[in-house]
C-alpha atoms as a PDB file:
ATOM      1  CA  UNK A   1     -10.703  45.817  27.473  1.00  0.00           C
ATOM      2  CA  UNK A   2     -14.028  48.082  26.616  1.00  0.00           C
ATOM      3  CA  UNK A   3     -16.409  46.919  23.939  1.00  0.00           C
ATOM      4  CA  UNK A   4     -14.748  49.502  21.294  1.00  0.00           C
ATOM      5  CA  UNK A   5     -11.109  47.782  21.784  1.00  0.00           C
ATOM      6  CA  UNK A   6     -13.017  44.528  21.382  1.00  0.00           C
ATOM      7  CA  UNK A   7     -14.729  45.351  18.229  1.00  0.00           C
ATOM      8  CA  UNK A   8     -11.432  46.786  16.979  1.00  0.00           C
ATOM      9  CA  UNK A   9     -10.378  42.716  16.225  1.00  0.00           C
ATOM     10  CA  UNK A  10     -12.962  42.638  13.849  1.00  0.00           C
ATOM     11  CA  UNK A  11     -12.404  43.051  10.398  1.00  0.00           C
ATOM     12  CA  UNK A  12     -14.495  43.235   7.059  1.00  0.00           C
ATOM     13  CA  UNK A  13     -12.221  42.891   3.870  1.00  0.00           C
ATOM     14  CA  UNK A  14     -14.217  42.384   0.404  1.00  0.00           C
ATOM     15  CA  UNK A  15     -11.157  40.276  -0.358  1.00  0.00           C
ATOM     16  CA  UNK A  16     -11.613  38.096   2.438  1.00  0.00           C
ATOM     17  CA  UNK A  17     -14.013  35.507   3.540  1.00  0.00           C
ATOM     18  CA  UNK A  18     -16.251  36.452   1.166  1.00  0.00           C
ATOM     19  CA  UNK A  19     -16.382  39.957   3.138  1.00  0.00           C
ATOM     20  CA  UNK A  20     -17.923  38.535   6.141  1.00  0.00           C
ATOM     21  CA  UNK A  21     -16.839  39.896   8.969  1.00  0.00           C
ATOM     22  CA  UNK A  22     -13.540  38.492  10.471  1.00  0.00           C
ATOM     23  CA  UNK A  23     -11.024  37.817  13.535  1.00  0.00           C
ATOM     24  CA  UNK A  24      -8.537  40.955  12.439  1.00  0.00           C
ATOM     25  CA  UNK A  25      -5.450  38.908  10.987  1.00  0.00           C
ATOM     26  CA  UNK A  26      -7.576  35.343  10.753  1.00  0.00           C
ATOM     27  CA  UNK A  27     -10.159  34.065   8.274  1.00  0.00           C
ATOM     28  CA  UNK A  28     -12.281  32.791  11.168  1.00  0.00           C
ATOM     29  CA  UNK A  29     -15.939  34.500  10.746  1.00  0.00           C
ATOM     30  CA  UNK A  30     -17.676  36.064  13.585  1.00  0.00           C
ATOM     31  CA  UNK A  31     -20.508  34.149  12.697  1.00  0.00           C
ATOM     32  CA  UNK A  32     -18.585  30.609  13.126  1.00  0.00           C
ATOM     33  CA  UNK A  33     -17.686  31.403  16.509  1.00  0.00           C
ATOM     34  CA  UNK A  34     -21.365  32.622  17.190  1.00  0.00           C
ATOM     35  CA  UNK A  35     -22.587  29.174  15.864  1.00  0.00           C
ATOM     36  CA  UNK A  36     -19.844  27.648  18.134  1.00  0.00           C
ATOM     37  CA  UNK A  37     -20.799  28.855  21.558  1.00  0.00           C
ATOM     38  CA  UNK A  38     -25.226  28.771  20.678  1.00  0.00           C
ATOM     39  CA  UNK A  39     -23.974  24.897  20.079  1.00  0.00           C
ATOM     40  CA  UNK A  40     -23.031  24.594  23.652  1.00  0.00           C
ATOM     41  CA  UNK A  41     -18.956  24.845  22.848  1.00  0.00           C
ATOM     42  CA  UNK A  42     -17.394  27.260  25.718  1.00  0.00           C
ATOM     43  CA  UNK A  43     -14.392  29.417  25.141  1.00  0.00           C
ATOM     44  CA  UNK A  44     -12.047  27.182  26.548  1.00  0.00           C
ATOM     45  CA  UNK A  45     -13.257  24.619  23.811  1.00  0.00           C
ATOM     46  CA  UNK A  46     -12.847  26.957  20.868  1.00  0.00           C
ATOM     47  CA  UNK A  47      -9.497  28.212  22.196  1.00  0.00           C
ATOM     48  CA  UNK A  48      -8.694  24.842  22.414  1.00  0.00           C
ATOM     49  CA  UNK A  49      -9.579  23.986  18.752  1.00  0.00           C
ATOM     50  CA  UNK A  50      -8.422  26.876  17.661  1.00  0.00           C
ATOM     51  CA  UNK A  51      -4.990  28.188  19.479  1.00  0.00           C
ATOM     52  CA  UNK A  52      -4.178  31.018  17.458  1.00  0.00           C
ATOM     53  CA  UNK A  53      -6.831  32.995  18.651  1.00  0.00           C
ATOM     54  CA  UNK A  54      -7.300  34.373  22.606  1.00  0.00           C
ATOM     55  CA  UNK A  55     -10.051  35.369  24.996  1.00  0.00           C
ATOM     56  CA  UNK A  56     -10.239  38.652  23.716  1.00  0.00           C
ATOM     57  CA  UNK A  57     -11.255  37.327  20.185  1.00  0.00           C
ATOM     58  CA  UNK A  58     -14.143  35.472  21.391  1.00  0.00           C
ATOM     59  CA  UNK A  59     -15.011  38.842  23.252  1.00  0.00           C
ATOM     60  CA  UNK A  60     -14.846  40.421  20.160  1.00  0.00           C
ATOM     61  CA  UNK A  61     -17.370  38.168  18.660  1.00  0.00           C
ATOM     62  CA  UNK A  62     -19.410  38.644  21.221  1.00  0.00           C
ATOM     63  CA  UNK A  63     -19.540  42.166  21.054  1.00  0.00           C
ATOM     64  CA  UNK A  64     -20.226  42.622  17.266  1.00  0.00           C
ATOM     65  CA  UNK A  65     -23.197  40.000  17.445  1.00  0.00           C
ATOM     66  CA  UNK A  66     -24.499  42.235  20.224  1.00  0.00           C
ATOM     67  CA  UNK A  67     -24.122  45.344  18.289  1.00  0.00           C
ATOM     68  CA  UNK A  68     -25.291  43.921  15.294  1.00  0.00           C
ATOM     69  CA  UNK A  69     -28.836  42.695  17.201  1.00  0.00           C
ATOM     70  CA  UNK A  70     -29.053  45.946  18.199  1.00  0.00           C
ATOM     71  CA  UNK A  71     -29.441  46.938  13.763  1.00  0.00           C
ATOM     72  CA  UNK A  72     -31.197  44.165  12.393  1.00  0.00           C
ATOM     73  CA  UNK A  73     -34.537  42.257  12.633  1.00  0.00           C
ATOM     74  CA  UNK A  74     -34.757  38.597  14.172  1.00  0.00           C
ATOM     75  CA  UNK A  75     -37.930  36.829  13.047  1.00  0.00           C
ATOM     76  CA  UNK A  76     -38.138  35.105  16.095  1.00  0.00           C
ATOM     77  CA  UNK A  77     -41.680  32.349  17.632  1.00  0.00           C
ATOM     78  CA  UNK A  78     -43.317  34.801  19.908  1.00  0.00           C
ATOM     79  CA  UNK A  79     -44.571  32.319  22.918  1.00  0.00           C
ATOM     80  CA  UNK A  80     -47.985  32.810  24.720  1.00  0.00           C
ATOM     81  CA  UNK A  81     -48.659  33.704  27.957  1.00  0.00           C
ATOM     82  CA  UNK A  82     -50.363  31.271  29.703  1.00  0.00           C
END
C-alpha cells in the first residue's frame, strides 16, 4: 500500500473526537496510537487490544505523524558534542 492509500484511513471530522485526526470509521486518534508504540507497545500489541483495526491502520498512523513532522516545529534538548 503507498503512503497516499495509507493516509487515506485517516480522517478529521469537527464532529468527531474533538476533530483530531482519526482511524477513518473509528474514534481511535492518531495520536493514541503514536503514544502507544513511543511507549514500547508493538503492533501486534495494539492489534491485539484493539481488533477492529489492522496493520494498515497502524501504517496509517505512522504515515500522518511522519508527514505531520515534516509541517510543524518540535522543541526538542539539543545534546552536545563531546
Amino acid at each position: 500500500m503507498n503512503r497516499q492509500e495509507l493516509l487515506n484511513r485517516i480522517s478529521v471530522n469537527p464532529n468527531v473526537c474533538f476533530g483530531k485526526p482519526c482511524i477513518k470509521g473509528h474514534r481511535l486518534w492518531v495520536a493514541l496510537i503514536l503514544d502507544f508504540m513511543a511507549s514500547g507497545m508493538t503492533p501486534a500489541e495494539i492489534l491485539s487490544e484493539y481488533p477492529q483495526l489492522v496493520m494498515d491502520d497502524i501504517l496509517a498512523c505512522l504515515a500522518y505523524g511522519a508527514e505531520m513532522s515534516r509541517e510543524r516545529f518540535v522543541q526538542v534538548t539539543i545534546e552536545s558534542v563531546a
